[in-house]
N, C-alpha and C. Protein backbone atom coordinates (compact mmCIF):
# COMPACT_ATOMS: atom_id res chain seq x y z
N UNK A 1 0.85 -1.18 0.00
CA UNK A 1 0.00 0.00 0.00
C UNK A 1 0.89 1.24 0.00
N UNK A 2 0.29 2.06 -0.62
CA UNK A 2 1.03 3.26 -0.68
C UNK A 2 0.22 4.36 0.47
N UNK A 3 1.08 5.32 1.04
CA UNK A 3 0.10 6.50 1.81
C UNK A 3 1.13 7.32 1.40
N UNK A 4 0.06 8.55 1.47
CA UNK A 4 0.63 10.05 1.91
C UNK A 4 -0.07 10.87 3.14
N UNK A 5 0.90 11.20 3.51
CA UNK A 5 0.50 11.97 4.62
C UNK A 5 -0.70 13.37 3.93
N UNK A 6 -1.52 13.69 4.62
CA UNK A 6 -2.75 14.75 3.85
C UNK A 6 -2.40 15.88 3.26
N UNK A 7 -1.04 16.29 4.31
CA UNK A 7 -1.10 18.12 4.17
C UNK A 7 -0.45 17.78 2.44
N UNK A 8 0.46 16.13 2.17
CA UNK A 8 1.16 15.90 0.71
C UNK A 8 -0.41 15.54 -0.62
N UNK A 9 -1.23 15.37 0.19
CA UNK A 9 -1.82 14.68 -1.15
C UNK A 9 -2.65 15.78 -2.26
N UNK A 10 -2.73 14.88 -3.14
CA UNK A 10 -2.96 15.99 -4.59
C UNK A 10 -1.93 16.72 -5.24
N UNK A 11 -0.70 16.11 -4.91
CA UNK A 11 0.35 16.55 -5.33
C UNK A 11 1.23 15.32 -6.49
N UNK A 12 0.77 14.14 -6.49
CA UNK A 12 0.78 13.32 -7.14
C UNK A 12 1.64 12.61 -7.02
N UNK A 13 1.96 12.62 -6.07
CA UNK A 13 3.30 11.86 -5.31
C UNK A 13 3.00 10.07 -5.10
N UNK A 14 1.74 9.68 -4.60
CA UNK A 14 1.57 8.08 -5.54
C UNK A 14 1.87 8.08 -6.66
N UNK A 15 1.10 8.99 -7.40
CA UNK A 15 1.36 8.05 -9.15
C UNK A 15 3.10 8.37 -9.27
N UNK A 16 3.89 9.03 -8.79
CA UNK A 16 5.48 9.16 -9.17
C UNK A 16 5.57 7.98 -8.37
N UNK A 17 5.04 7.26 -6.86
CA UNK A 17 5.74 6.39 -6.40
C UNK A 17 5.51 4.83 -7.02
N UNK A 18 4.11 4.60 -7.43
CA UNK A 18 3.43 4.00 -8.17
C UNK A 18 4.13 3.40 -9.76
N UNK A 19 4.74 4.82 -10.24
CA UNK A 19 5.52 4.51 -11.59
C UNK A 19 6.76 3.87 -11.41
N UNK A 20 7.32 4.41 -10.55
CA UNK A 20 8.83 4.40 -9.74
C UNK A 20 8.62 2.50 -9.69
N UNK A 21 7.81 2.11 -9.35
CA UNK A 21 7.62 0.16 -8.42
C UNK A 21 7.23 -0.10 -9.71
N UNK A 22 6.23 0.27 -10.27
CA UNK A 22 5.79 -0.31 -12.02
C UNK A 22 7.54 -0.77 -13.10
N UNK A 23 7.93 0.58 -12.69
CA UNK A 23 9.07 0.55 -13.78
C UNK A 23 10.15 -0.13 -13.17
N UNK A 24 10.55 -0.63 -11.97
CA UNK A 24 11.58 -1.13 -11.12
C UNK A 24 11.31 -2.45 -11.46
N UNK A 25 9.74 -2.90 -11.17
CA UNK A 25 9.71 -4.34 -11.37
C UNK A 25 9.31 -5.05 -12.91
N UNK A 26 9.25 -4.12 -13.80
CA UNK A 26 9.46 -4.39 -15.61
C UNK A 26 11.28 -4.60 -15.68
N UNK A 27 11.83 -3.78 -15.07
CA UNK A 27 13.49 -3.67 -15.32
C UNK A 27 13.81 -4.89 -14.67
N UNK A 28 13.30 -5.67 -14.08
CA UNK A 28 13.37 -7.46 -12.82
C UNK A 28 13.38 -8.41 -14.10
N UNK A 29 12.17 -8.22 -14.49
CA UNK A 29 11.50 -8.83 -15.42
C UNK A 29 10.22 -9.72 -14.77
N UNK A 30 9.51 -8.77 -14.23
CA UNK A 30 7.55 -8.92 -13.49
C UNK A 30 7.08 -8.96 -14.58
N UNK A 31 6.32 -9.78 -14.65
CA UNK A 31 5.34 -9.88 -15.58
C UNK A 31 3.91 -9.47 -15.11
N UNK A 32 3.69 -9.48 -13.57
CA UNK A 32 2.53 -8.77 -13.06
C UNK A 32 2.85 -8.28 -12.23
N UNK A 33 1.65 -7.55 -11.74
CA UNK A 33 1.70 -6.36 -10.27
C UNK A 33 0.29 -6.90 -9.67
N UNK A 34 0.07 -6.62 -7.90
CA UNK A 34 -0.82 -6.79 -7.61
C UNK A 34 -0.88 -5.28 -6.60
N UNK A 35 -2.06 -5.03 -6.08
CA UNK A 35 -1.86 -3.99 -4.95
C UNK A 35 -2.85 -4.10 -4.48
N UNK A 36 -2.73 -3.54 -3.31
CA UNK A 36 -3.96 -3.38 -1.91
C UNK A 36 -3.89 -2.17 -2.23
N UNK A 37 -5.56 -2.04 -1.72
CA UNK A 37 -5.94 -0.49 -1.18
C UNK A 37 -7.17 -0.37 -0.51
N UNK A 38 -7.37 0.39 -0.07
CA UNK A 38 -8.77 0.99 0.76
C UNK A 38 -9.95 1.05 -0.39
N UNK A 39 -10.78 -0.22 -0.29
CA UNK A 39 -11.73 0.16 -1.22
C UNK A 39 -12.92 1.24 -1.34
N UNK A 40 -12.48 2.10 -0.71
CA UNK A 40 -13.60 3.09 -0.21
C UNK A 40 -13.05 4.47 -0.27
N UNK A 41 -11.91 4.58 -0.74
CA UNK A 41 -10.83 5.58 -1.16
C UNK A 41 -10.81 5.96 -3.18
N UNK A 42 -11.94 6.31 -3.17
CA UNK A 42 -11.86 6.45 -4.64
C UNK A 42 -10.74 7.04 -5.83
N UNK A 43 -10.18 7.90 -4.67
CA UNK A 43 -8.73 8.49 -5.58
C UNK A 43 -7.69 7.05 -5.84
N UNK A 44 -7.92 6.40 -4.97
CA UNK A 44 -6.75 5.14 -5.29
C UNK A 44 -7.05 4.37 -5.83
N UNK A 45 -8.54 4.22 -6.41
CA UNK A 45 -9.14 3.17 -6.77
C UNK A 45 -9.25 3.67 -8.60
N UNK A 46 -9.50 4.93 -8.65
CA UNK A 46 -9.33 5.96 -10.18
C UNK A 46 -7.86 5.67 -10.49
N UNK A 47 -6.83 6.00 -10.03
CA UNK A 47 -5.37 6.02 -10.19
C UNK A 47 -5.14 4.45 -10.69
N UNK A 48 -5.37 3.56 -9.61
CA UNK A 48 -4.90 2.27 -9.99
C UNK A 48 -5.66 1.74 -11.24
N UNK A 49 -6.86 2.07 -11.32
CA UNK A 49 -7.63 1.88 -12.42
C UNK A 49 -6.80 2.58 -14.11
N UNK A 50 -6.51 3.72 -13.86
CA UNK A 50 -5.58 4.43 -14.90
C UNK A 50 -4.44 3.97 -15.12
N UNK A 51 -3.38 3.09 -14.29
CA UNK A 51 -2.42 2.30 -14.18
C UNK A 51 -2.66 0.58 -15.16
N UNK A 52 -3.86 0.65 -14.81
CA UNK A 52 -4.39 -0.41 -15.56
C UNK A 52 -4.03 -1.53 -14.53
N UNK A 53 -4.53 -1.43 -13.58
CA UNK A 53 -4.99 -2.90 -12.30
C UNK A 53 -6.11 -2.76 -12.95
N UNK A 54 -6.88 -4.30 -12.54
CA UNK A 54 -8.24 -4.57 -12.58
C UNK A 54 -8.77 -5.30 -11.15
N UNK A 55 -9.91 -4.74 -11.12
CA UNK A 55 -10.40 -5.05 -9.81
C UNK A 55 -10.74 -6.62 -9.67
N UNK A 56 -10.15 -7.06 -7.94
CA UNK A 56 -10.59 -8.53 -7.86
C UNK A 56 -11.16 -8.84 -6.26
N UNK A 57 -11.58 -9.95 -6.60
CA UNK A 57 -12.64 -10.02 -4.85
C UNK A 57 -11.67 -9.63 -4.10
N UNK A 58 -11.31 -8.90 -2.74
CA UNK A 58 -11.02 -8.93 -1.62
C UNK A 58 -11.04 -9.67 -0.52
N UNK A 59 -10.28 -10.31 0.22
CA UNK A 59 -9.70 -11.03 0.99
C UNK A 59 -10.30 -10.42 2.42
N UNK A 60 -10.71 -11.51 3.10
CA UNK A 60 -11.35 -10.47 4.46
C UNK A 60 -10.75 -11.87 5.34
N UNK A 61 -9.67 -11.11 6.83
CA UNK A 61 -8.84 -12.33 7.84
C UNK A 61 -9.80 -11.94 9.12
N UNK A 62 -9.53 -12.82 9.77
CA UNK A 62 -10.79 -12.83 11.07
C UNK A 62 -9.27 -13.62 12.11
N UNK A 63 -8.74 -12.41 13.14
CA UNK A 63 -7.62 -12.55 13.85
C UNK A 63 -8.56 -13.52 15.33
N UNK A 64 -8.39 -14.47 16.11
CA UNK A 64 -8.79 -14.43 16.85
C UNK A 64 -7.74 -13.61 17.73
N UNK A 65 -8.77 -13.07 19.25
CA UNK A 65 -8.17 -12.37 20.10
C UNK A 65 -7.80 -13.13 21.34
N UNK A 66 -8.45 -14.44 21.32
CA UNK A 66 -8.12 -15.25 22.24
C UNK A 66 -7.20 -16.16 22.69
């Protein structure tokens, strides 16, 4: 997952960090990418969408506390 701190965001500092891991792991030789995010965060969900992820079910863990 990527964050920015608030007072940084809209400054576009994911998609530079975003490109930065895209292009690091093409130069490996990745043939895919996966990423987490807050599905309820629509700016990350537009961005990754423009990156060209495609959306897939979500994974939900149940910690016991006992």
């Amino acid at each position: 997952m990527t964050g920015v701190l608030s007072e940084y965001r809209g400054r576009k500092i994911v998609l530079a960090l975003k490109l930065a891991a895209i292009r690091y792991a093409q130069e490996h030789g990745a043939i895919s990418m996966r990423t987490k995010n807050d599905s309820l965060n629509p700016a990350i969900l537009r961005l990754n969408q423009k990156l060209g992820y495609r959306a897939q079910p979500g994974k939900s863990i149940l910690k016991s506390i006992l």
